[in-house]
C-alpha atoms as a PDB file:
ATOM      1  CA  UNK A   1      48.103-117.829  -2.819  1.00  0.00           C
ATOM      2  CA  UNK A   2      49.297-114.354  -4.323  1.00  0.00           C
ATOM      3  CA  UNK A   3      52.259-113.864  -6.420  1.00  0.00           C
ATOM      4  CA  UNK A   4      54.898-112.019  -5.678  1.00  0.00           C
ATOM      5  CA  UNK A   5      55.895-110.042  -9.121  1.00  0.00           C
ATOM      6  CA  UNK A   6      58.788-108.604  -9.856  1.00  0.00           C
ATOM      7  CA  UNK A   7      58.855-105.757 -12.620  1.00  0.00           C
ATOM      8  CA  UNK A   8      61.270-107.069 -16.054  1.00  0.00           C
ATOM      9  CA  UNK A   9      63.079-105.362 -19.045  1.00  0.00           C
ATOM     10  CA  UNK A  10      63.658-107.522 -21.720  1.00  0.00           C
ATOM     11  CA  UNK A  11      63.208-108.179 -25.671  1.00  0.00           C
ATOM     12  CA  UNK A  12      60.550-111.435 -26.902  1.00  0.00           C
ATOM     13  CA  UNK A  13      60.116-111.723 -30.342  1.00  0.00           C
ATOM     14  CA  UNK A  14      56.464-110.061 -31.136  1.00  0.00           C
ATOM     15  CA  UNK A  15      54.995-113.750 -33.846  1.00  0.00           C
ATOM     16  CA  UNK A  16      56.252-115.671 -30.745  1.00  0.00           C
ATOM     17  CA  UNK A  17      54.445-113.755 -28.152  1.00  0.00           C
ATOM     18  CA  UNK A  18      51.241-113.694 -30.119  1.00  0.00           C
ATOM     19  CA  UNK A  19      51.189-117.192 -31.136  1.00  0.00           C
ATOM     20  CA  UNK A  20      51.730-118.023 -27.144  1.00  0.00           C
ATOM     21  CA  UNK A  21      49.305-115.627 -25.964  1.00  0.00           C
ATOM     22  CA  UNK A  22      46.758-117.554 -29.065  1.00  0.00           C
ATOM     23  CA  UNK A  23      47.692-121.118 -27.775  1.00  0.00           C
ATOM     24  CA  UNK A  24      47.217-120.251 -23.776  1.00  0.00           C
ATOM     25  CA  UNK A  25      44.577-117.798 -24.492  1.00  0.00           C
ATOM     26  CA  UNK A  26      45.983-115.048 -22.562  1.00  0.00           C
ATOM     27  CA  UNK A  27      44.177-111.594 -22.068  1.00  0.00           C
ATOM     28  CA  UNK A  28      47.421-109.951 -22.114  1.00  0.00           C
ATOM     29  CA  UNK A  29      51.087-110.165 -23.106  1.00  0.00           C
ATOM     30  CA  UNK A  30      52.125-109.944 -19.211  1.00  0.00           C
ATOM     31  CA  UNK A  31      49.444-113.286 -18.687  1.00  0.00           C
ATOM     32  CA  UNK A  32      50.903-115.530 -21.158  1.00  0.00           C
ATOM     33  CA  UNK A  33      54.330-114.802 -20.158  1.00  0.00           C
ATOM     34  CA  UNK A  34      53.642-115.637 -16.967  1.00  0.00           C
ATOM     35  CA  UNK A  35      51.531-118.760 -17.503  1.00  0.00           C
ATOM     36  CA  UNK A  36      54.291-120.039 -19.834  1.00  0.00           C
ATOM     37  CA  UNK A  37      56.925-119.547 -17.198  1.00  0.00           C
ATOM     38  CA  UNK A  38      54.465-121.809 -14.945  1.00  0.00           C
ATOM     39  CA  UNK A  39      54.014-124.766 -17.375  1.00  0.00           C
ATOM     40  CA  UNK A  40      57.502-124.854 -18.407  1.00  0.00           C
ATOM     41  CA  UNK A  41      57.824-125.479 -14.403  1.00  0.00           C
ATOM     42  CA  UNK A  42      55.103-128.151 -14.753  1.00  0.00           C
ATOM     43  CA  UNK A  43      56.735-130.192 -17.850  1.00  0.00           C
ATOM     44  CA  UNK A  44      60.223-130.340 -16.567  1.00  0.00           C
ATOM     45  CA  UNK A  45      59.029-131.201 -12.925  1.00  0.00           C
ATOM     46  CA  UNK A  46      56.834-134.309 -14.840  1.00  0.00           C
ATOM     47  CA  UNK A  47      60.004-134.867 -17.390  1.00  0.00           C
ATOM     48  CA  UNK A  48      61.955-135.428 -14.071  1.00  0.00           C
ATOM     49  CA  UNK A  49      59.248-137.542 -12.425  1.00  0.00           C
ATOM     50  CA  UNK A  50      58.817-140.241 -15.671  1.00  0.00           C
ATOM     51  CA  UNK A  51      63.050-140.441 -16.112  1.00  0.00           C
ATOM     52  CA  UNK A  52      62.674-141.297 -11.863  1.00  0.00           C
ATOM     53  CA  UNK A  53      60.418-143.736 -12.873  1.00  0.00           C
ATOM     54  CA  UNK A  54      61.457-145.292 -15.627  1.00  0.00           C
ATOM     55  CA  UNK A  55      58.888-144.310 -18.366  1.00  0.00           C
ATOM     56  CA  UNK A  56      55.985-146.227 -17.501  1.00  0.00           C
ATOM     57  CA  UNK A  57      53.282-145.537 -14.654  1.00  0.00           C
ATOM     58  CA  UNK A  58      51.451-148.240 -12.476  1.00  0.00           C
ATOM     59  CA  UNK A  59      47.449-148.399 -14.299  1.00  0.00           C
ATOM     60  CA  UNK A  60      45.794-146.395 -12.078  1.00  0.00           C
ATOM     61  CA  UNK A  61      48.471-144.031 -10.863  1.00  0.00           C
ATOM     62  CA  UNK A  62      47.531-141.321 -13.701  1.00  0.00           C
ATOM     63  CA  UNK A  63      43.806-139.567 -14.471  1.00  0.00           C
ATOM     64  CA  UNK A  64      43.387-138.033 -17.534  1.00  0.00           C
ATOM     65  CA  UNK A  65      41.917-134.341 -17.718  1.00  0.00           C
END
């Protein structure tokens, strides 16, 4: 599926940006941004999903990596 981007304007502090684009090892500045926007998606949509259940999965329900 392709993104749809939208052009932005705004200030990120420059030790944050490089220590993000270190941890995600992003090519670029625009790359990092944009994969951090996806995994903060990721956490709170799994933060959500353990409060729903309660903390604790079924064994079995969850593969590691």
């Amino acid at each position: 599926m392709k993104a749809r981007l939208k052009r932005k304007s705004f200030f990120v502090d420059e030790t944050d940006l490089k220590r993000l684009r270190h941890e995600l090892g992003a090519a670029t500045d625009a790359e990092a941004v944009r994969e951090a926007i996806r995994e903060v998606g990721r956490m709170r949509s799994l933060w959500r999903f353990m409060q729903r259940s309660g903390g604790s999965l079924p064994k079995g329900s969850f593969s590691e990596p």
